[in-house]
Protein backbone atom coordinates (compact mmCIF):
# COMPACT_ATOMS: atom_id res chain seq x y z
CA UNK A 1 125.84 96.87 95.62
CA UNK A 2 123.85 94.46 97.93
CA UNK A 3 121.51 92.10 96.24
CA UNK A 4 120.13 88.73 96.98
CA UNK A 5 121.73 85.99 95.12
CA UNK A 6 121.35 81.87 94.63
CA UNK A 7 124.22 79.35 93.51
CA UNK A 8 122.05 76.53 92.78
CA UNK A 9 118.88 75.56 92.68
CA UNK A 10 116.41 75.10 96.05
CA UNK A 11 114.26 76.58 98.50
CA UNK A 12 114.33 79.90 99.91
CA UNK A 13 117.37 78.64 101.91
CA UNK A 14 119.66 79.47 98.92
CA UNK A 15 118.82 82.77 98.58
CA UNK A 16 121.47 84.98 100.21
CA UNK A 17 122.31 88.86 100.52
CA UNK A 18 125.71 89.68 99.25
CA UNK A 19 127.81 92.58 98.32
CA UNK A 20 128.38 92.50 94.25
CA UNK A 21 129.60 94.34 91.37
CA UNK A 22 127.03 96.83 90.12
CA UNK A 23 125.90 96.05 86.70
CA UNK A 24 127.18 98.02 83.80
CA UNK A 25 124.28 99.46 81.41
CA UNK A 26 124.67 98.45 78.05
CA UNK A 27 123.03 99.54 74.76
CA UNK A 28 119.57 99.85 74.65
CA UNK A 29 119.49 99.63 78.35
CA UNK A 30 118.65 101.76 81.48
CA UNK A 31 120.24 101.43 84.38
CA UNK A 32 117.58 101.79 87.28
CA UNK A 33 118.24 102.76 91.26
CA UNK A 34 115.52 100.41 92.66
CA UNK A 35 113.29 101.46 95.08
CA UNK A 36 110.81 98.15 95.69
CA UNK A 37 110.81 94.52 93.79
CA UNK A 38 107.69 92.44 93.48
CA UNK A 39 107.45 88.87 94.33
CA UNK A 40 105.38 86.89 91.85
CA UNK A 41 104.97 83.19 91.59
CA UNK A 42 107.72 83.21 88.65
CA UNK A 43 110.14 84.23 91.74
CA UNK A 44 110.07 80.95 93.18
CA UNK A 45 109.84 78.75 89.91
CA UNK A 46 113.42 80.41 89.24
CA UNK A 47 114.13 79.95 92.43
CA UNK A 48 113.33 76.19 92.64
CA UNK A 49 113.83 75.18 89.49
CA UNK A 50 110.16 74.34 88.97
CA UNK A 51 108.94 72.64 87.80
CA UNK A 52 111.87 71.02 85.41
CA UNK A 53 110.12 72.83 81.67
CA UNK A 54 111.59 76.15 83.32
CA UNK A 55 115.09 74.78 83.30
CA UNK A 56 114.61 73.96 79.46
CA UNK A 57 113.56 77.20 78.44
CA UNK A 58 116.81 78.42 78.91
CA UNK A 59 116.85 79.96 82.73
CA UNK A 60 120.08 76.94 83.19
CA UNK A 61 119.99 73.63 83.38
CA UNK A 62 121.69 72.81 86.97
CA UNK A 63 121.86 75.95 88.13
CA UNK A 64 120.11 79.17 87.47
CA UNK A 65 122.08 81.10 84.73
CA UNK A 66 121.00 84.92 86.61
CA UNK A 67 122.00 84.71 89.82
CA UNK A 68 120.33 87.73 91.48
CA UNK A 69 116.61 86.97 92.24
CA UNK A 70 113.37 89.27 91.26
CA UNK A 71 111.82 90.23 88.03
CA UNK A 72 108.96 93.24 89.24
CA UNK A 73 110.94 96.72 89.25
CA UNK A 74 110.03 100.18 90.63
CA UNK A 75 112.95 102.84 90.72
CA UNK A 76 114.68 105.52 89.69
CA UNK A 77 116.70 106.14 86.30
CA UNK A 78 120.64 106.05 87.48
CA UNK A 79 121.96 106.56 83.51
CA UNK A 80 120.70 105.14 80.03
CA UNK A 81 122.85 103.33 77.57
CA UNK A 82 123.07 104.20 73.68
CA UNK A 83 120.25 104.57 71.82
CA UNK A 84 117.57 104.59 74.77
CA UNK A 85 115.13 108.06 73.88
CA UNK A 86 112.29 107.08 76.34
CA UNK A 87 114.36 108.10 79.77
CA UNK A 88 116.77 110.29 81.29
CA UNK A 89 118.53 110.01 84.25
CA UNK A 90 116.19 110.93 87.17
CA UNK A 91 112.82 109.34 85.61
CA UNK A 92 110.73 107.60 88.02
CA UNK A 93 109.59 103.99 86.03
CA UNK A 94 108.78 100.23 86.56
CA UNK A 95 108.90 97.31 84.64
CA UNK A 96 110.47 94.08 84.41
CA UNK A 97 114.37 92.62 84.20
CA UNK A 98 116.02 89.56 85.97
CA UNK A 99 117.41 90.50 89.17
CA UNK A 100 115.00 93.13 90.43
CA UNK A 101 116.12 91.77 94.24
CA UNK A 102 118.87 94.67 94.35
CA UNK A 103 120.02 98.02 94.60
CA UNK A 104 120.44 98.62 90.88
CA UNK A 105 119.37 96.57 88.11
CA UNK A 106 119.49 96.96 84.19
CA UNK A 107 116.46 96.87 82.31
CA UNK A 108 115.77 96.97 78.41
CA UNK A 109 113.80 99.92 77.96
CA UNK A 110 110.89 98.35 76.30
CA UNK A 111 109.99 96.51 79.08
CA UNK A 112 110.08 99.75 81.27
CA UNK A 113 107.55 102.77 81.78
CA UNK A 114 107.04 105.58 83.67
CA UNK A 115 105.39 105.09 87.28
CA UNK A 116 102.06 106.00 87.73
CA UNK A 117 102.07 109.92 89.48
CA UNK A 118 99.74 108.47 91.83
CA UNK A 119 101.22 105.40 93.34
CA UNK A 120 104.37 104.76 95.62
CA UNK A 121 107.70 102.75 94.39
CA UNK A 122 105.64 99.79 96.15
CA UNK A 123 102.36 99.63 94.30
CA UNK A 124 104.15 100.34 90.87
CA UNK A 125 106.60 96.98 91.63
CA UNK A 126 103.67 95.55 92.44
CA UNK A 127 102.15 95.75 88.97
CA UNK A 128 104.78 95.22 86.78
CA UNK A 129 103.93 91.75 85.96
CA UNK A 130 100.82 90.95 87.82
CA UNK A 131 99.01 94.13 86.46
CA UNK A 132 99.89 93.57 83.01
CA UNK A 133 99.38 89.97 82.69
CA UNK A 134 95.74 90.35 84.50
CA UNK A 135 95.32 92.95 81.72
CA UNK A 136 96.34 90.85 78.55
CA UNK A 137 93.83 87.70 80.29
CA UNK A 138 91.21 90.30 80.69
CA UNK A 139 91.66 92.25 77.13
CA UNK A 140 93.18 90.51 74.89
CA UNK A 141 92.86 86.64 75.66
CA UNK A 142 89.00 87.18 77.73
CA UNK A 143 87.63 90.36 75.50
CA UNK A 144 85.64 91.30 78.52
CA UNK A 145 82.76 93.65 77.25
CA UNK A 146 80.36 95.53 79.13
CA UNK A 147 77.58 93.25 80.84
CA UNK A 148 79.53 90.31 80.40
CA UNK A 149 79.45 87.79 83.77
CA UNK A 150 83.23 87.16 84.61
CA UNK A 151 84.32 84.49 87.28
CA UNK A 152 88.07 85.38 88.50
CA UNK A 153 89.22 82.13 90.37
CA UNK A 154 91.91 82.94 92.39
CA UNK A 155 90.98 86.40 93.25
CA UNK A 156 92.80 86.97 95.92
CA UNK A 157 96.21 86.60 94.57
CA UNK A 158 98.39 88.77 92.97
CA UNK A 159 96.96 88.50 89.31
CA UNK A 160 93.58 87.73 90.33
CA UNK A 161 93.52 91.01 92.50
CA UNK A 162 94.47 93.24 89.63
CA UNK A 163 91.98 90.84 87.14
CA UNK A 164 88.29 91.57 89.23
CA UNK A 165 89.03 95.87 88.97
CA UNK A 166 90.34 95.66 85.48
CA UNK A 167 87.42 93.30 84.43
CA UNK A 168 85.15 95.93 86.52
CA UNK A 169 86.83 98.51 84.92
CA UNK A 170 85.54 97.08 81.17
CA UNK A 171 82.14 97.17 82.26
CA UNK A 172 81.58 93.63 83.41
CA UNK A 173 79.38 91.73 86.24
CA UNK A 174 82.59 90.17 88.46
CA UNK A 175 82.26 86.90 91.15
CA UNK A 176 85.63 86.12 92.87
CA UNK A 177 86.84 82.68 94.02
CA UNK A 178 88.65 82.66 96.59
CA UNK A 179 89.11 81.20 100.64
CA UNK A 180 87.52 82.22 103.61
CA UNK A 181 89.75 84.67 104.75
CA UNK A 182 90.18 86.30 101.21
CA UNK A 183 86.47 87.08 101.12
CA UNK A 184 85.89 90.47 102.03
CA UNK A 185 89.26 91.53 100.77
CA UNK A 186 87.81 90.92 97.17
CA UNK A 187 84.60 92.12 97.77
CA UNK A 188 87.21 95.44 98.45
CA UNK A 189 88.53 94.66 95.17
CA UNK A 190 84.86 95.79 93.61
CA UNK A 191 83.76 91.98 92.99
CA UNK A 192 79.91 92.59 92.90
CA UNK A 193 80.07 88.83 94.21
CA UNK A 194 82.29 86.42 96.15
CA UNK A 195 82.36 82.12 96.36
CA UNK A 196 84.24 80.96 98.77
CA UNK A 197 85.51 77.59 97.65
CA UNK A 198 85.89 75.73 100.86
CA UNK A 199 82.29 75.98 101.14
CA UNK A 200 80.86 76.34 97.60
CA UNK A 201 81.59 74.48 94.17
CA UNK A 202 81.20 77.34 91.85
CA UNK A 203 81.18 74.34 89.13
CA UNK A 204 77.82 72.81 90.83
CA UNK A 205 76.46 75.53 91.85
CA UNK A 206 74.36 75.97 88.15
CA UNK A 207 75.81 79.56 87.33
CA UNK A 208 77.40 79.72 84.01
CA UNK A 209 79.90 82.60 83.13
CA UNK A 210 80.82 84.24 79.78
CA UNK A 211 84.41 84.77 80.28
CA UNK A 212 86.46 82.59 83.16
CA UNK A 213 90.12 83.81 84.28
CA UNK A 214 91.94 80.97 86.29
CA UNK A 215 94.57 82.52 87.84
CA UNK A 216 94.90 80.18 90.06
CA UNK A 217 95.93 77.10 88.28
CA UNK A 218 94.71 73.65 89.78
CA UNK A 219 91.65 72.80 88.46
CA UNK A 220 91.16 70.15 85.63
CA UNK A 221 89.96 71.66 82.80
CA UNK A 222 86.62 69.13 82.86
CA UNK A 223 85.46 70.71 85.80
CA UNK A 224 85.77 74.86 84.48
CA UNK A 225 84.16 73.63 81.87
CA UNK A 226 80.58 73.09 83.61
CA UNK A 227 80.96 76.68 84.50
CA UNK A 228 81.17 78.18 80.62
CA UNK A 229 78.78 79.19 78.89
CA UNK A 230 77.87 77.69 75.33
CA UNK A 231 79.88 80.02 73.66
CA UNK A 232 81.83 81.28 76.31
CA UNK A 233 85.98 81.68 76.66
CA UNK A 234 87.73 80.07 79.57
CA UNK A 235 91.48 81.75 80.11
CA UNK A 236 94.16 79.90 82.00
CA UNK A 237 96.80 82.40 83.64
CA UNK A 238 99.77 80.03 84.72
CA UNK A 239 99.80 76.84 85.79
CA UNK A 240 100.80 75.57 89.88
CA UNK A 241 100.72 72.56 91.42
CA UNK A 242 100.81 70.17 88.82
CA UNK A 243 104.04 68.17 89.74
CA UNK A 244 107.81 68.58 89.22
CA UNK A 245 107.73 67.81 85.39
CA UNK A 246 105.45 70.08 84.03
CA UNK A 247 104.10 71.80 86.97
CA UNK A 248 100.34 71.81 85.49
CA UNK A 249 101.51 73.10 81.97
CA UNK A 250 99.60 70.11 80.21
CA UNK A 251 96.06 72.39 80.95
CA UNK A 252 97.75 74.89 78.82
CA UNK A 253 98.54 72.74 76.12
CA UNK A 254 95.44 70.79 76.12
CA UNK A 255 93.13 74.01 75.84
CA UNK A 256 93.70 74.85 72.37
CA UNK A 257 93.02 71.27 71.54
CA UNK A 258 89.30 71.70 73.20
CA UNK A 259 88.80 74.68 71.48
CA UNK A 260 89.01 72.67 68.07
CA UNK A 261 85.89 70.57 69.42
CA UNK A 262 83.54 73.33 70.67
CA UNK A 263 81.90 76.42 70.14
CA UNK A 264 83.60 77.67 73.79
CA UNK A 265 87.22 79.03 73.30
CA UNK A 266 89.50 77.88 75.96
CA UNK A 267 93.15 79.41 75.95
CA UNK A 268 96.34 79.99 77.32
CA UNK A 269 97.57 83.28 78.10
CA UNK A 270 101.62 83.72 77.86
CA UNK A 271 101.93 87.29 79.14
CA UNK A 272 104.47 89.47 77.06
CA UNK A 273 106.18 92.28 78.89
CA UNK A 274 106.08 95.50 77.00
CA UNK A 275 106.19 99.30 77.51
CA UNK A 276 102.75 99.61 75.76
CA UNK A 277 100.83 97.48 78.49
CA UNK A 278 102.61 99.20 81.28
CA UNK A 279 101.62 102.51 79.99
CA UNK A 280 97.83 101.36 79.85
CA UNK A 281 98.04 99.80 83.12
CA UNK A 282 99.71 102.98 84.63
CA UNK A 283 96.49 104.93 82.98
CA UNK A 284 94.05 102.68 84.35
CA UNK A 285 95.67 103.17 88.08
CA UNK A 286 96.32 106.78 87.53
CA UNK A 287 92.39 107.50 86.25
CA UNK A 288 91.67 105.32 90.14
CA UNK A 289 90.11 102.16 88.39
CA UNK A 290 92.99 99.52 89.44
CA UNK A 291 94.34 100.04 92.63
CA UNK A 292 97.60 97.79 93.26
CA UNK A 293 96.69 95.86 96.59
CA UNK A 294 100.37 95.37 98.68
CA UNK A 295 100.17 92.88 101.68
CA UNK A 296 103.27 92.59 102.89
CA UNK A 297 106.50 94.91 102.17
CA UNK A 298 109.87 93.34 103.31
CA UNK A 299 113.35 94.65 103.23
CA UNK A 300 115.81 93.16 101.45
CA UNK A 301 117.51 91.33 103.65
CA UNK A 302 114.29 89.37 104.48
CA UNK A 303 113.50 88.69 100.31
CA UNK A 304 113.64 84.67 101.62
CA UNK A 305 110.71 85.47 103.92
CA UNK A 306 109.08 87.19 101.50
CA UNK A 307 109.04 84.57 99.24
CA UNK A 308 108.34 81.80 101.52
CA UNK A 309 104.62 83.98 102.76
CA UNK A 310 104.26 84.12 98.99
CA UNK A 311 103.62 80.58 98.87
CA UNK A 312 102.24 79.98 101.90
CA UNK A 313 98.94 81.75 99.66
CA UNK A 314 97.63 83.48 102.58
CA UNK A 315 98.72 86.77 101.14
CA UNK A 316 95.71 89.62 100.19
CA UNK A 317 97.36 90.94 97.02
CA UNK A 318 100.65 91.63 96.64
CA UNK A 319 103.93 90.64 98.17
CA UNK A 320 107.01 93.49 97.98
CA UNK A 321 110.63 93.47 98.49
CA UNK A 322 111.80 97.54 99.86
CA UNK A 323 115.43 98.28 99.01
């Protein structure tokens, strides 16, 4: 099968497309024909190496221990292994599993669902991790209730997209942060407002918010806080460009500290990928309240490209690899 593989460590250079053995399903497994592969931010941190903490939580120390690139799945079921009672061959799903940048891939079938009826292999690959991590920061870590005031910074992204129409979706007053030319994109998105932070401080501007999602990962933690209200929750989705070491992890471990020392709760959302997410997601896109935005699809060959307009951060939504 073709698939696009790294050796070591490094920018998108590495990444090549190369004929190689098909992978052989194993118990518990399910073997999946992929139709389309999402690129999300923990793409290139694989990809890099990035910062070093990734290396140390096991993904290989010099070089990356799965070779094949992607972790966002849509396809179709090619066979199951033992014990798998979810799927049959034939069964149209997404999910998550390493080395989603390929024509087949194995998956464990907990962290696979069926696709929504409504939405194409692209928008379901699209959701697999995005969608259910701007689900678990908007449910679980944010308990967004109805009437609540939610500020989504980094709207425009791939979590932050699927964040404002989920938070919408619970019943909440939304304002997106995002750049200039992301603006009316989430105001698409069903923000019922939008900051644009090259020409607003959201922090100054006097607003406070009951429930903050920071999807977008580079703003000290002293500065959200002027946002919160007294006993509001601040939730940090990922961390980016915080350096080579820790890549701006040290926000997530400082929250819970902060939390010890005021009535607002600030935490740190580490997204678990299971079939029970992925099922509500797929009912929340199927019932047409979340709507997976896709910017830019790419063949396979071109997965480098694809991840390089990733982080250029100009993309509305979504970023897709076709195979």
């Amino acid at each position: 099968m073709k698939a696009i593989v790294q050796d070591v460590y490094g920018t998108a250079d590495v990444l090549a497309l190369r004929d190689i053995a098909r992978p052989v399903v194993r118990d518990g497994e399910v073997l999946v024909s992929v139709r389309a592969a999402g690129v999300e931010q923990g793409v290139w941190h694989l990809m890099t190496g990035l910062p070093y903490l990734v290396r140390l939580f096991g993904y290989g120390l010099k070089k990356p221990k799965v070779s094949v690139r992607g972790r966002e799945v849509a396809g179709v079921v090619e066979a199951v292994g033992a014990g798998v009672t979810r799927f049959k061959a034939g069964d149209e799903v997404f999910g998550t599993s390493e080395g989603s940048f390929a024509e087949f891939v194995c998956a464990k079938e907990g962290r696979l669902a069926r696709k929504p009826r409504n939405l194409p292999f692209e928008g379901a690959a699209a959701a697999a991790i995005s969608g259910v991590t701007a689900l678990q920061a908007v449910r679980d870590s944010g308990q967004v209730t109805v009437g609540q005031k939610v500020l989504v910074i980094g709207a425009g992204g791939g979590v932050g997209s699927f964040a404002v129409q989920i938070a919408k979706a619970f019943g909440a007053d939304v304002t997106g942060v995002c750049s200039t030319g992301k603006v009316e994109f989430v105001r698409s998105l069903g923000a019922d407002a939008v900051i644009d932070y090259t020409r607003e401080d959201f922090a100054a501007a006097g607003a406070q918010y009951d429930v903050i999602l920071d999807t977008a990962g580079n703003r000290p933690l002293s500065v959200l806080k002027r946002a919160l209200a007294p006993r509001a929750t601040l939730v940090l989705v990922g961390g980016e460009n915080g350096g080579n070491l820790t890549g701006g992890f040290e926000r997530s471990l400082a929250a819970p500290l902060l939390s010890l020392f005021s009535r607002q709760k600030y935490k740190s959302l580490v997204s678990r990928e299971t079939y029970l997410d992925l099922e509500a997601l797929a009912s929340l896109i199927e019932a047409g309240s979340v709507k997976p935005a896709v910017d830019k699809v790419f063949p396979l060959a071109e997965a480098p490209a694809a991840v390089r307009y990733l982080r250029e951060g100009r993309s509305l939504g979504k970023v897709v690899v076709r195979i």
